[in-house]
N, C-alpha and C. Protein backbone atom coordinates (compact mmCIF):
# COMPACT_ATOMS: atom_id res chain seq x y z
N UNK A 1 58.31 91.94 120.05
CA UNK A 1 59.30 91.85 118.98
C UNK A 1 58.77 91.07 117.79
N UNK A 2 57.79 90.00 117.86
CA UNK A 2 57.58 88.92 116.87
C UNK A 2 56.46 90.02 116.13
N UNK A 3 55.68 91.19 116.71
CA UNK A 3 55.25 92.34 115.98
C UNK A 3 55.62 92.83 115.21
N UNK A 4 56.62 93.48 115.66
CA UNK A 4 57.77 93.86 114.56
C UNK A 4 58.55 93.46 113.56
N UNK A 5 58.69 92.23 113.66
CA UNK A 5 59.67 91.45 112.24
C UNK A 5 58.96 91.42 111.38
N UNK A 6 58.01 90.98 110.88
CA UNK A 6 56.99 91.50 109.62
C UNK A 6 57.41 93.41 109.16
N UNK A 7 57.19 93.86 109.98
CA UNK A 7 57.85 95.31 109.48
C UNK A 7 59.03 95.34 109.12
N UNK A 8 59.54 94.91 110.49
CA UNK A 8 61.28 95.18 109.74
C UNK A 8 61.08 94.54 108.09
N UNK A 9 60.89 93.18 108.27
CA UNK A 9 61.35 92.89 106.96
C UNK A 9 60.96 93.12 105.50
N UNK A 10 59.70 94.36 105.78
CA UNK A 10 59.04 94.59 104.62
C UNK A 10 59.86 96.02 104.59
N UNK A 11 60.24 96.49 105.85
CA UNK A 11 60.92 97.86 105.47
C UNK A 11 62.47 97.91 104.76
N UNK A 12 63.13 96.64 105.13
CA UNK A 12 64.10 96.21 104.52
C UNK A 12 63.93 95.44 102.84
N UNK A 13 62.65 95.17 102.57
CA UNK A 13 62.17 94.85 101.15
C UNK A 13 62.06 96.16 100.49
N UNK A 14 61.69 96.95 101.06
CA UNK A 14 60.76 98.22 100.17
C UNK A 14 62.34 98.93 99.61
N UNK A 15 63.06 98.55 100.77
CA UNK A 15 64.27 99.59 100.53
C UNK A 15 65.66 98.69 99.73
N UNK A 16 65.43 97.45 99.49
CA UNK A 16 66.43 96.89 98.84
C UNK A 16 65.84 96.78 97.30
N UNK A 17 64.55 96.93 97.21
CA UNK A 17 63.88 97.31 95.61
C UNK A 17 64.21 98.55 95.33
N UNK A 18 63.93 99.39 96.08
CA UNK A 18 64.44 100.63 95.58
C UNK A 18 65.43 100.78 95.47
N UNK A 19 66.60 100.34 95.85
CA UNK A 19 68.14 100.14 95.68
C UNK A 19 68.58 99.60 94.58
N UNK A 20 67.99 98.86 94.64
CA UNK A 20 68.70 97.83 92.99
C UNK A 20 67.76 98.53 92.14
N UNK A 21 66.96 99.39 91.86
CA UNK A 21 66.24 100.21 91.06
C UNK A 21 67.15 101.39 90.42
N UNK A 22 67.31 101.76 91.83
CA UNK A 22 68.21 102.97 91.30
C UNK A 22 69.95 102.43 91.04
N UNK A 23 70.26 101.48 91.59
CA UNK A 23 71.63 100.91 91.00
C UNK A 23 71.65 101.08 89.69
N UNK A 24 70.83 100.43 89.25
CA UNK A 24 70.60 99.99 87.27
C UNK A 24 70.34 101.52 86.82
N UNK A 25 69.58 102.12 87.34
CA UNK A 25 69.32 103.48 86.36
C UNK A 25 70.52 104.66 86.66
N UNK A 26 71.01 105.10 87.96
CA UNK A 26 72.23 104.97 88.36
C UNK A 26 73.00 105.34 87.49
N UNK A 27 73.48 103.98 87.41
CA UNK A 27 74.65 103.43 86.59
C UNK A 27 74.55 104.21 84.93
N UNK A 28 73.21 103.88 84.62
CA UNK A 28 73.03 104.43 83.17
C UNK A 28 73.35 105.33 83.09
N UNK A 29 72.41 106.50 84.14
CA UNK A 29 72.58 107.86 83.85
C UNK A 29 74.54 108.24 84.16
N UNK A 30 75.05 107.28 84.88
CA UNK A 30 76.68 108.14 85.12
C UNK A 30 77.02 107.72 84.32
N UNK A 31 76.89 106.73 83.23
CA UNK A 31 77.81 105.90 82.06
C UNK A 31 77.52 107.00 80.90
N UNK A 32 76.04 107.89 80.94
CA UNK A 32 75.87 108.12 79.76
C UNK A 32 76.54 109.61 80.04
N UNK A 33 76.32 110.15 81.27
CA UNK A 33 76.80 111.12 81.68
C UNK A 33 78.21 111.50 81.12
N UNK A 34 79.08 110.21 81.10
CA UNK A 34 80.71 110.23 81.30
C UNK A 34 80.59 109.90 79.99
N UNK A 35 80.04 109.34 79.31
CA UNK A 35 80.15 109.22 77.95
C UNK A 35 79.87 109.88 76.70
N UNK A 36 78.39 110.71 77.70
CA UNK A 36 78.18 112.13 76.79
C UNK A 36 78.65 113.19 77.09
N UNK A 37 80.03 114.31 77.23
CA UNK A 37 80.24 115.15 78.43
C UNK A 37 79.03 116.43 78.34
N UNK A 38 78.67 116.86 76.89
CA UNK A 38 77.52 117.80 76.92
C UNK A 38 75.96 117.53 78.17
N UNK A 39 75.68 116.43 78.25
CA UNK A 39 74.78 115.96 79.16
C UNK A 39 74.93 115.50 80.36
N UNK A 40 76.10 115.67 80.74
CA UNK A 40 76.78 115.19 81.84
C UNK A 40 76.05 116.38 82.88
N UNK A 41 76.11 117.50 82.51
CA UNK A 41 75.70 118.76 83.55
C UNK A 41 73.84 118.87 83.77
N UNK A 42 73.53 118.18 82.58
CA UNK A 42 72.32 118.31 82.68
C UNK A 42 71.44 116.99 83.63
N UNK A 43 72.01 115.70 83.44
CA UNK A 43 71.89 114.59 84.02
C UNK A 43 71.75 114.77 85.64
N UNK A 44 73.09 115.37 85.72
CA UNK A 44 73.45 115.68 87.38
C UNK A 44 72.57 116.46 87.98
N UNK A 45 72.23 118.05 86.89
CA UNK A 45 71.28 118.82 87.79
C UNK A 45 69.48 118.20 87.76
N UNK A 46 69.62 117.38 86.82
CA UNK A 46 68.28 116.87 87.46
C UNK A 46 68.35 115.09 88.89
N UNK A 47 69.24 114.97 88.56
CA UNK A 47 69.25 113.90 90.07
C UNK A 47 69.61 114.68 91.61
N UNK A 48 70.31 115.99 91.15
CA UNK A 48 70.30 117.00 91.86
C UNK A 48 69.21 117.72 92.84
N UNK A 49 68.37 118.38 91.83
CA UNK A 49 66.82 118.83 91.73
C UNK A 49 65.95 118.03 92.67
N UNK A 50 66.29 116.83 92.02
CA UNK A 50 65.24 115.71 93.22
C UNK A 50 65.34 115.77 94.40
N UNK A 51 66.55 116.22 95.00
CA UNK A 51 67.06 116.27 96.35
C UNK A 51 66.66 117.50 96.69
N UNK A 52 66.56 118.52 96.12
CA UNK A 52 65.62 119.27 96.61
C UNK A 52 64.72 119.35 97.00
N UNK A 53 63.30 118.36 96.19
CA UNK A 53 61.99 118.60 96.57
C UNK A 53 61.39 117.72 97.95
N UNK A 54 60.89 118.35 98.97
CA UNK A 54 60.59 117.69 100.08
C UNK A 54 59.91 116.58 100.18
N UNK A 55 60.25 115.21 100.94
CA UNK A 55 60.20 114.40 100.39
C UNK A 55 58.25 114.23 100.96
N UNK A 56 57.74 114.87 101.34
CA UNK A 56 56.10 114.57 101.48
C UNK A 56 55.26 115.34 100.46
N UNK A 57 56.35 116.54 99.53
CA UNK A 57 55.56 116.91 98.63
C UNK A 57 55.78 115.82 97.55
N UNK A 58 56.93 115.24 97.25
CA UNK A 58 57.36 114.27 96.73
C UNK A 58 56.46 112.96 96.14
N UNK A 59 56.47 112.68 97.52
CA UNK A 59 55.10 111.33 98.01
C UNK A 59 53.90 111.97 97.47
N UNK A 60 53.49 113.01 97.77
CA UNK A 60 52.37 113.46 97.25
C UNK A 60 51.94 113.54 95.57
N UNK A 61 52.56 113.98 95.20
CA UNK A 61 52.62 113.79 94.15
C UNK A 61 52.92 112.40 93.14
N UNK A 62 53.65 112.07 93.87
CA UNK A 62 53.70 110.32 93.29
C UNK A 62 52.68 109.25 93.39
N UNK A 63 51.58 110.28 94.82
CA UNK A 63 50.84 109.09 95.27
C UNK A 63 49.51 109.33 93.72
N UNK A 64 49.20 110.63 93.40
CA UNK A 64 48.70 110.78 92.47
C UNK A 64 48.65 109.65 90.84
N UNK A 65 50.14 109.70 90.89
CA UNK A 65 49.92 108.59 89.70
C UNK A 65 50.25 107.34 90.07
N UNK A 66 50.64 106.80 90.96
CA UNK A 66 50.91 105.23 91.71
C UNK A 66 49.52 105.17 92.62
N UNK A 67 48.84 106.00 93.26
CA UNK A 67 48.36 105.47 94.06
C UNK A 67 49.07 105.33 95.40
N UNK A 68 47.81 104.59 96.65
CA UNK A 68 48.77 104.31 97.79
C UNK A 68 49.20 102.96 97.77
N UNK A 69 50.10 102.96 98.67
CA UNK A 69 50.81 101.77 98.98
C UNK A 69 52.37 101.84 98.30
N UNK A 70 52.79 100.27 99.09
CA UNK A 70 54.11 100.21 98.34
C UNK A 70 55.30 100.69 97.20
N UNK A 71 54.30 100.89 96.30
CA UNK A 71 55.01 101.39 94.73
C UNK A 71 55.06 102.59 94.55
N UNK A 72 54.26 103.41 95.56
CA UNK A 72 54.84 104.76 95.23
C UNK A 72 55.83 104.94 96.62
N UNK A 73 56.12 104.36 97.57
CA UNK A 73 57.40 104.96 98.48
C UNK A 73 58.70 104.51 97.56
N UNK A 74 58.23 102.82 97.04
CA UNK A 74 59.07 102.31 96.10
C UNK A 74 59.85 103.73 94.91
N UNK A 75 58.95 103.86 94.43
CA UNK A 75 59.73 105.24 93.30
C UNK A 75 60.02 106.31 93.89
N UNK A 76 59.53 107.16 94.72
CA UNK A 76 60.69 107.95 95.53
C UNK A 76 61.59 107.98 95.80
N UNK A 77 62.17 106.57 96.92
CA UNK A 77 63.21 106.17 96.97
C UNK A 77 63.95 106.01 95.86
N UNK A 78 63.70 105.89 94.83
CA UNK A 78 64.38 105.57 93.88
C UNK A 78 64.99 106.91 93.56
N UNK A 79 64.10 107.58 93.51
CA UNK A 79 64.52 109.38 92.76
C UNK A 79 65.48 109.81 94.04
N UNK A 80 65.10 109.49 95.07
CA UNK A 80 66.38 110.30 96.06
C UNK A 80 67.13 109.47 96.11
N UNK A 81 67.40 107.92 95.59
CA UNK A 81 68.46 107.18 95.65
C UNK A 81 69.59 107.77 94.70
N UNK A 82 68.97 108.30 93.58
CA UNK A 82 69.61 108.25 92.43
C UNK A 82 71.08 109.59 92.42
N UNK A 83 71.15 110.43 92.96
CA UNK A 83 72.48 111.67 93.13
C UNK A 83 73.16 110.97 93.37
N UNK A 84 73.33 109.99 94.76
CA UNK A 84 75.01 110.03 94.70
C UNK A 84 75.48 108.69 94.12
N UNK A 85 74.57 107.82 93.09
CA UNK A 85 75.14 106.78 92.52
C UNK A 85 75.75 107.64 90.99
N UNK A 86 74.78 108.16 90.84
CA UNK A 86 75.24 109.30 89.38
C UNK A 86 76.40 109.58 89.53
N UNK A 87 76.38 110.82 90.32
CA UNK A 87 77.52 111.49 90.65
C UNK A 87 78.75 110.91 91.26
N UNK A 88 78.81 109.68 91.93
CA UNK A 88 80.21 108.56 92.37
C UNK A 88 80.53 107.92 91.01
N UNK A 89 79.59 107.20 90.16
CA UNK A 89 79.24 106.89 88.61
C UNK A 89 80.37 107.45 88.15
N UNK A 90 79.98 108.75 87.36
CA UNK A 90 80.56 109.90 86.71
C UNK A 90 82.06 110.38 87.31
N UNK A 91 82.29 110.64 88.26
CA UNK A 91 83.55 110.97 88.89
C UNK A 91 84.41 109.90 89.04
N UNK A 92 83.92 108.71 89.04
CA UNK A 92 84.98 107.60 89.24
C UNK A 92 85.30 106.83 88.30
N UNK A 93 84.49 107.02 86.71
CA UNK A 93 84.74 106.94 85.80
C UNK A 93 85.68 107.72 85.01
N UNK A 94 85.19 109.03 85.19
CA UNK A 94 86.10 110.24 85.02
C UNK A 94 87.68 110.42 85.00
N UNK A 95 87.85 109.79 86.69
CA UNK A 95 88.99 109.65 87.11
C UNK A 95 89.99 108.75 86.61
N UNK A 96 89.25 107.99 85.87
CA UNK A 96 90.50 106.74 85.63
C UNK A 96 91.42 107.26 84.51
N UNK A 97 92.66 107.07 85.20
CA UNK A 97 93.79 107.67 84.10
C UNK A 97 93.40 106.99 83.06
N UNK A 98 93.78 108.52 81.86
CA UNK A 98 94.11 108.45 80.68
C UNK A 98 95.00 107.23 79.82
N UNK A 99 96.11 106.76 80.78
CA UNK A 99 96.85 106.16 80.07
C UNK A 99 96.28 104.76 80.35
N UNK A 100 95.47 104.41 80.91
CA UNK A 100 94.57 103.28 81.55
C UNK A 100 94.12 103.15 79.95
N UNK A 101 93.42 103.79 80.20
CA UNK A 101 91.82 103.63 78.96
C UNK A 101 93.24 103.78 77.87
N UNK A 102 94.40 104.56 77.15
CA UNK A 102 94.70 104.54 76.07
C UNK A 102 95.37 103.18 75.84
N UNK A 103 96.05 102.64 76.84
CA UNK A 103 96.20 101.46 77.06
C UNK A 103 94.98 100.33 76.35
N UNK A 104 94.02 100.23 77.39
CA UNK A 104 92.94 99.70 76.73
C UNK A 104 92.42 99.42 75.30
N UNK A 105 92.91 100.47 75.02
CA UNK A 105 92.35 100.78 73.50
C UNK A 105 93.41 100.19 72.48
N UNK A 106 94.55 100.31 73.31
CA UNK A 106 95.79 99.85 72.27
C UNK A 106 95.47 98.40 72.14
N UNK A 107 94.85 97.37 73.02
CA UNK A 107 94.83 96.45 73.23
C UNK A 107 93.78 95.85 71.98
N UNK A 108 93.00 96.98 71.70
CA UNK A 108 91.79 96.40 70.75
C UNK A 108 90.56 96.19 70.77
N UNK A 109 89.86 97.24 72.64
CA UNK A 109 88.78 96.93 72.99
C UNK A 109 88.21 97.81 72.48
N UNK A 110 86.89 97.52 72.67
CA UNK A 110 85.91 98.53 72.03
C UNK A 110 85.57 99.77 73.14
N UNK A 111 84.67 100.59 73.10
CA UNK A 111 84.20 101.10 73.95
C UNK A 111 83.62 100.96 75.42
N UNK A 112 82.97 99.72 75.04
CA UNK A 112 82.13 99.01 76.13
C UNK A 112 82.85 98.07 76.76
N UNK A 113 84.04 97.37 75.72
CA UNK A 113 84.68 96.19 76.45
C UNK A 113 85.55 97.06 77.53
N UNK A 114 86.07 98.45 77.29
CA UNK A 114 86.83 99.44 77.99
C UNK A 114 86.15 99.78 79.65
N UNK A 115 84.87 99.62 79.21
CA UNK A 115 83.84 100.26 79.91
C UNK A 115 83.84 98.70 81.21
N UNK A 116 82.92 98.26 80.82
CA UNK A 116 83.15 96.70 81.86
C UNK A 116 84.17 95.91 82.32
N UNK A 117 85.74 96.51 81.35
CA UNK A 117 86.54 95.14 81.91
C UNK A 117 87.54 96.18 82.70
N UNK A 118 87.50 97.27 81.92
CA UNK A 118 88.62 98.40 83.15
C UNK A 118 88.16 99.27 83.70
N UNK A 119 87.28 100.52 82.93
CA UNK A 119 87.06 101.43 84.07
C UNK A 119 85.91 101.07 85.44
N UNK A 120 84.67 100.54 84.92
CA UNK A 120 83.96 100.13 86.05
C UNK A 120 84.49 99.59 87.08
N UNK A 121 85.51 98.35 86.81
CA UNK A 121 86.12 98.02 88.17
C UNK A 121 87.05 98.80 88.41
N UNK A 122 87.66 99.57 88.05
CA UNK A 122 88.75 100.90 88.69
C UNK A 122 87.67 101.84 89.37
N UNK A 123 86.81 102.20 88.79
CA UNK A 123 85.51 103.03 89.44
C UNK A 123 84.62 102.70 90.35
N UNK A 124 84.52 101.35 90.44
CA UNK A 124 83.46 100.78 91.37
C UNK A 124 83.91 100.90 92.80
N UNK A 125 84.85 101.55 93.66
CA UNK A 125 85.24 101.41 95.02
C UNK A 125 84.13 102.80 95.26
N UNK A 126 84.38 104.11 93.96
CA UNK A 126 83.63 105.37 94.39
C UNK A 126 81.92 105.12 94.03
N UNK A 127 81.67 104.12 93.06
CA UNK A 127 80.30 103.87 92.47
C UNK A 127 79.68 103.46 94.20
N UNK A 128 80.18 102.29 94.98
CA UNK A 128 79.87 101.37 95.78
C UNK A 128 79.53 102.45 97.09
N UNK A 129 80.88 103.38 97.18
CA UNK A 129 80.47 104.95 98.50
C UNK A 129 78.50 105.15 98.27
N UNK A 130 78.54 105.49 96.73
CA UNK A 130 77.34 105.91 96.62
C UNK A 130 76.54 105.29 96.58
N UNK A 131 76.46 104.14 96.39
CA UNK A 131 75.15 102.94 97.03
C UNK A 131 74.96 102.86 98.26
N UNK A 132 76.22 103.28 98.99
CA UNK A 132 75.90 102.90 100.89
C UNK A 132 74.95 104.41 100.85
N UNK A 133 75.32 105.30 100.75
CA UNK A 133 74.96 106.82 100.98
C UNK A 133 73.64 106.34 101.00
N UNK A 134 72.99 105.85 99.56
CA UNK A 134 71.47 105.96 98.82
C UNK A 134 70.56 104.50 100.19
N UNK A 135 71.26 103.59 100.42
CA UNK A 135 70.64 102.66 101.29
C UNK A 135 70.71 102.87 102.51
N UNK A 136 71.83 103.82 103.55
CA UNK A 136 71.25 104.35 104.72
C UNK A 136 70.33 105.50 104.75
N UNK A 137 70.20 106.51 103.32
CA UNK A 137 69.37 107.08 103.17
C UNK A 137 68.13 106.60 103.34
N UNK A 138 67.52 105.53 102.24
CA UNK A 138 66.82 104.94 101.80
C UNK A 138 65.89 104.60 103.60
N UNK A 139 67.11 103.90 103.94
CA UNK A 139 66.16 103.22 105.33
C UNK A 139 65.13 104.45 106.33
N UNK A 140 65.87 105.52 106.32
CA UNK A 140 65.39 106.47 107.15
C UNK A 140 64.14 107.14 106.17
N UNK A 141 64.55 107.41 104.74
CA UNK A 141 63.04 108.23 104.58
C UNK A 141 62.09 107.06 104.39
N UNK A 142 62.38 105.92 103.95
CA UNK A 142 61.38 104.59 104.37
C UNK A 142 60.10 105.18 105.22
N UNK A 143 60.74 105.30 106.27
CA UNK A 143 59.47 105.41 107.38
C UNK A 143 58.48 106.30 106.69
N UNK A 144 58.37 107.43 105.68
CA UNK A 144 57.68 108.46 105.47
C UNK A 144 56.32 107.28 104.50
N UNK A 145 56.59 106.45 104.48
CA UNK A 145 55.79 105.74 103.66
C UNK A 145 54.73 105.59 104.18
N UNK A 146 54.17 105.43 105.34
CA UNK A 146 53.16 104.96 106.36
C UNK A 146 52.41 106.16 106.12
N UNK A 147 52.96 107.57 105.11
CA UNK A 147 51.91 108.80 104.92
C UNK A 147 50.91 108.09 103.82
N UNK A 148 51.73 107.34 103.09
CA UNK A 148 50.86 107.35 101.56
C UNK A 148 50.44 105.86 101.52
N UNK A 149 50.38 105.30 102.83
CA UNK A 149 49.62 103.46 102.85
C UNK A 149 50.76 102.73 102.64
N UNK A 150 52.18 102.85 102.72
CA UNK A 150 52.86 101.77 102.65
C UNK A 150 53.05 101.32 104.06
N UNK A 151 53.77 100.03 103.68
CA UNK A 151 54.10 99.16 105.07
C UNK A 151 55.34 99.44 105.62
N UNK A 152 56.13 99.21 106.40
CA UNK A 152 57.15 99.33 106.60
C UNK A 152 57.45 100.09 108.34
N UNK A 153 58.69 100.28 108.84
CA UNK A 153 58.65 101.06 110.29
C UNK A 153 58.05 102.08 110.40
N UNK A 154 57.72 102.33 109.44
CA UNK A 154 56.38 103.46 109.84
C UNK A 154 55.70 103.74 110.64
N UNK A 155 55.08 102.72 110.59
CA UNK A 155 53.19 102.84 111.16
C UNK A 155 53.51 103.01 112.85
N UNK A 156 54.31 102.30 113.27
CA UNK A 156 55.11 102.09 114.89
C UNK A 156 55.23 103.37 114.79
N UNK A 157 55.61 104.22 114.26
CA UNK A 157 55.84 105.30 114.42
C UNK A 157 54.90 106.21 114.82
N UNK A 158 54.13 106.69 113.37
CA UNK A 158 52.87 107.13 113.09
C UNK A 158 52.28 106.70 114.17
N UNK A 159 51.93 105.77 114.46
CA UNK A 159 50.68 105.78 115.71
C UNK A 159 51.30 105.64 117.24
N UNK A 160 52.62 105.28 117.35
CA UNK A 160 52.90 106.05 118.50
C UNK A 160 52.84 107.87 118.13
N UNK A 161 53.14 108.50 117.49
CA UNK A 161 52.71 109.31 117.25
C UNK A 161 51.63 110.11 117.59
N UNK A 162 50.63 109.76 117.12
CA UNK A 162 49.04 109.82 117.31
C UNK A 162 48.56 109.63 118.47
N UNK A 163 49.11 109.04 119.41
CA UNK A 163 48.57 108.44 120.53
C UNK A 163 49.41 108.83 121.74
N UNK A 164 50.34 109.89 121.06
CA UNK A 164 51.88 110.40 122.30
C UNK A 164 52.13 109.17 123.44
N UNK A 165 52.66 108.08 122.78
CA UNK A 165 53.00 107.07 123.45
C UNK A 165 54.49 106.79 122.95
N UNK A 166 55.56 107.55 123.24
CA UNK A 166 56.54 107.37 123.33
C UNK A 166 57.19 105.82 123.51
N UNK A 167 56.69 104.70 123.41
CA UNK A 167 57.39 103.56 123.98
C UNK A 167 57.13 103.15 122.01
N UNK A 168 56.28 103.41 122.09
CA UNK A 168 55.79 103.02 120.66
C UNK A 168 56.52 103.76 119.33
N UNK A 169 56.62 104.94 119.94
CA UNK A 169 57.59 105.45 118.58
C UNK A 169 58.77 104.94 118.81
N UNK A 170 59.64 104.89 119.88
CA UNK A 170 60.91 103.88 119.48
C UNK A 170 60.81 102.87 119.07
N UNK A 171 59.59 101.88 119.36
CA UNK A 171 59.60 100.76 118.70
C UNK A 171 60.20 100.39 117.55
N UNK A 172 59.63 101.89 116.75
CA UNK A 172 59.75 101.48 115.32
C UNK A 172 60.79 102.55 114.90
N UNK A 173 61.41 103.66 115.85
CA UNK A 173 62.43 104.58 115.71
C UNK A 173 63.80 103.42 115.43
N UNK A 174 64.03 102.77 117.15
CA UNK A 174 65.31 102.02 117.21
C UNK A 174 65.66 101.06 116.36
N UNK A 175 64.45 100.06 115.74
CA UNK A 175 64.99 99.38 114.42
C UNK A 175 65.93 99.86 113.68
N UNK A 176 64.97 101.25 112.80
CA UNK A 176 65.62 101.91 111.80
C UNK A 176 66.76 102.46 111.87
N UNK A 177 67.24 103.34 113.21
CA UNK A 177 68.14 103.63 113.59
C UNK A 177 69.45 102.53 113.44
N UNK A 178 69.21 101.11 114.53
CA UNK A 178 69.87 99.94 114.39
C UNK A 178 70.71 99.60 112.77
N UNK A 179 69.21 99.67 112.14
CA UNK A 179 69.50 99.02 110.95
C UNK A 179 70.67 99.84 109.92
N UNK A 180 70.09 101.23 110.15
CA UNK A 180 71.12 102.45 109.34
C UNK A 180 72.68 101.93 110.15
N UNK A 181 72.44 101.98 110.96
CA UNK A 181 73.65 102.04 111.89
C UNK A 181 74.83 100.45 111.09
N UNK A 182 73.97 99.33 111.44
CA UNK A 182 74.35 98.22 110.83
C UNK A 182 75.18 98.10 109.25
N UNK A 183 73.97 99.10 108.19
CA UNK A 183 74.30 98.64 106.71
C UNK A 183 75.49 99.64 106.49
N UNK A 184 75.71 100.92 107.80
CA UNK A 184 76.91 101.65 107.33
C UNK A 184 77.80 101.57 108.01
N UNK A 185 77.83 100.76 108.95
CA UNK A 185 79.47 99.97 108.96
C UNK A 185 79.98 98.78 108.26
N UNK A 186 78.98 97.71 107.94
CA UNK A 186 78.94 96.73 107.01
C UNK A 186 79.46 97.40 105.56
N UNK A 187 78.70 97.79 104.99
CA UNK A 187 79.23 98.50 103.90
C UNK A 187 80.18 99.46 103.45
N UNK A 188 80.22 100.34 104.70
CA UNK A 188 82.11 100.96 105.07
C UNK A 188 82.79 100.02 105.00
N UNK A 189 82.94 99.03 105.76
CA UNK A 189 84.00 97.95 105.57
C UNK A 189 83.93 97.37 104.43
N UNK A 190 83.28 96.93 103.54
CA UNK A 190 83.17 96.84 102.27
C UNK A 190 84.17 97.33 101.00
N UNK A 191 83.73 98.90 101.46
CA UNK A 191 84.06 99.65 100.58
C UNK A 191 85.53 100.14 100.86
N UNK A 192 86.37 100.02 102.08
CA UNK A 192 87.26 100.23 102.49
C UNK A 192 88.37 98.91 101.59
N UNK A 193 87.54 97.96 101.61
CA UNK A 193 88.42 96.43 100.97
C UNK A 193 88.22 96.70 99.55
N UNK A 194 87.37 97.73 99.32
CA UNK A 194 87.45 97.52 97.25
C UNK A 194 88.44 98.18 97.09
N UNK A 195 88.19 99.83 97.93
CA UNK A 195 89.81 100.66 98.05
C UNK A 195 90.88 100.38 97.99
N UNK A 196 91.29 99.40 98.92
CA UNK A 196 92.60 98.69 99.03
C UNK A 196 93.12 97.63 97.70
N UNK A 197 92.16 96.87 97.47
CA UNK A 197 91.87 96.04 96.15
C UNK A 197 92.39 96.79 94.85
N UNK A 198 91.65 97.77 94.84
CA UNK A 198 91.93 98.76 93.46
C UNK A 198 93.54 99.59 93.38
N UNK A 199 93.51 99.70 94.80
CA UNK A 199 95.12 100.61 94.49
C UNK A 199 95.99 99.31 94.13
């Protein structure tokens, strides 16, 4: 076990950078999305798109201009983090009644003061769904990193792998599993209390 905690905790680093990576850009792309509606369709089908491309052609290609190691599983994750913060973003912004925001406005705010003091927190219970989505995601394609030299539950993997030693790929299977398992009931419950909060 004292093997393993160095992994765990670099696989839980790799994947909380890439999280707060794609939070911030995220956020941009659904603010600008909801704010531009002409680019709104175009925004989506490219965070869309990403989810298409497999994530080892992905890596591959990333490893090209990052190189190996860390910083390129780092930006992957980021690109497959990024759909369902957009798209929770955009829809839960979307959603906030009309008479909310005209309200708002009667009051004398600007755009942005509209933006940070009412709709984001009326929106943030559906923004927050899509951060859990992108970080139990996140943990599981993690492991693919050990293709392109990163650290993380990988390698337990990979070389049980290599070596058809089954004791060894759970090693580094059941963490990840554990851990997914952990951040999406933690964060269900979370997100269940912003729900309640907001109505």
């Amino acid at each position: 076990m004292s093997v393993l905690l160095p992994l765990i905790g670099e696989h839980l680093l790799i994947v909380l950078i890439a999280t707060a990576v794609a939070v911030i850009l995220g956020l941009v792309l659904g603010v600008t999305a909801y704010w531009l509606r002409p680019a709104a369709s175009i925004i989506i089908w490219f965070a869309e798109a990403l989810q298409t491309i497999p994530s080892l052609a992905l890596l591959a290609l990333l490893m090209i201009i990052f190189g190996l190691g860390n910083t390129t599983i780092i930006v992957g994750l980021v690109l497959y983090a990024l759909l369902p913060i957009v798209r929770n973003t955009h829809t839960g912004l979307s959603t906030v009644s009309p008479a909310i925001r005209d309200a708002a406005r009667g009051m004398g705010m600007s755009r942005l003061q509209r933006l940070l003091k009412v709709e984001l927190p009326l929106a943030f219970p559906l923004v927050f769904s899509g951060i859990k989505i992108s970080v139990v995601n996140s943990l599981s394609i993690a492991v693919m990193g050990v293709l392109i030299g990163a650290g993380g539950l990988g390698y337990p993997i990979y070389r049980g792998i290599q070596t058809q030693n089954f004791a060894g790929i759970m090693r580094g299977a059941i963490p990840v599993m554990l851990m997914a398992i952990l951040f999406d009931i933690v964060m269900s419950n979370i997100e269940k209390r912003l729900v309640k909060r907001a109505k």
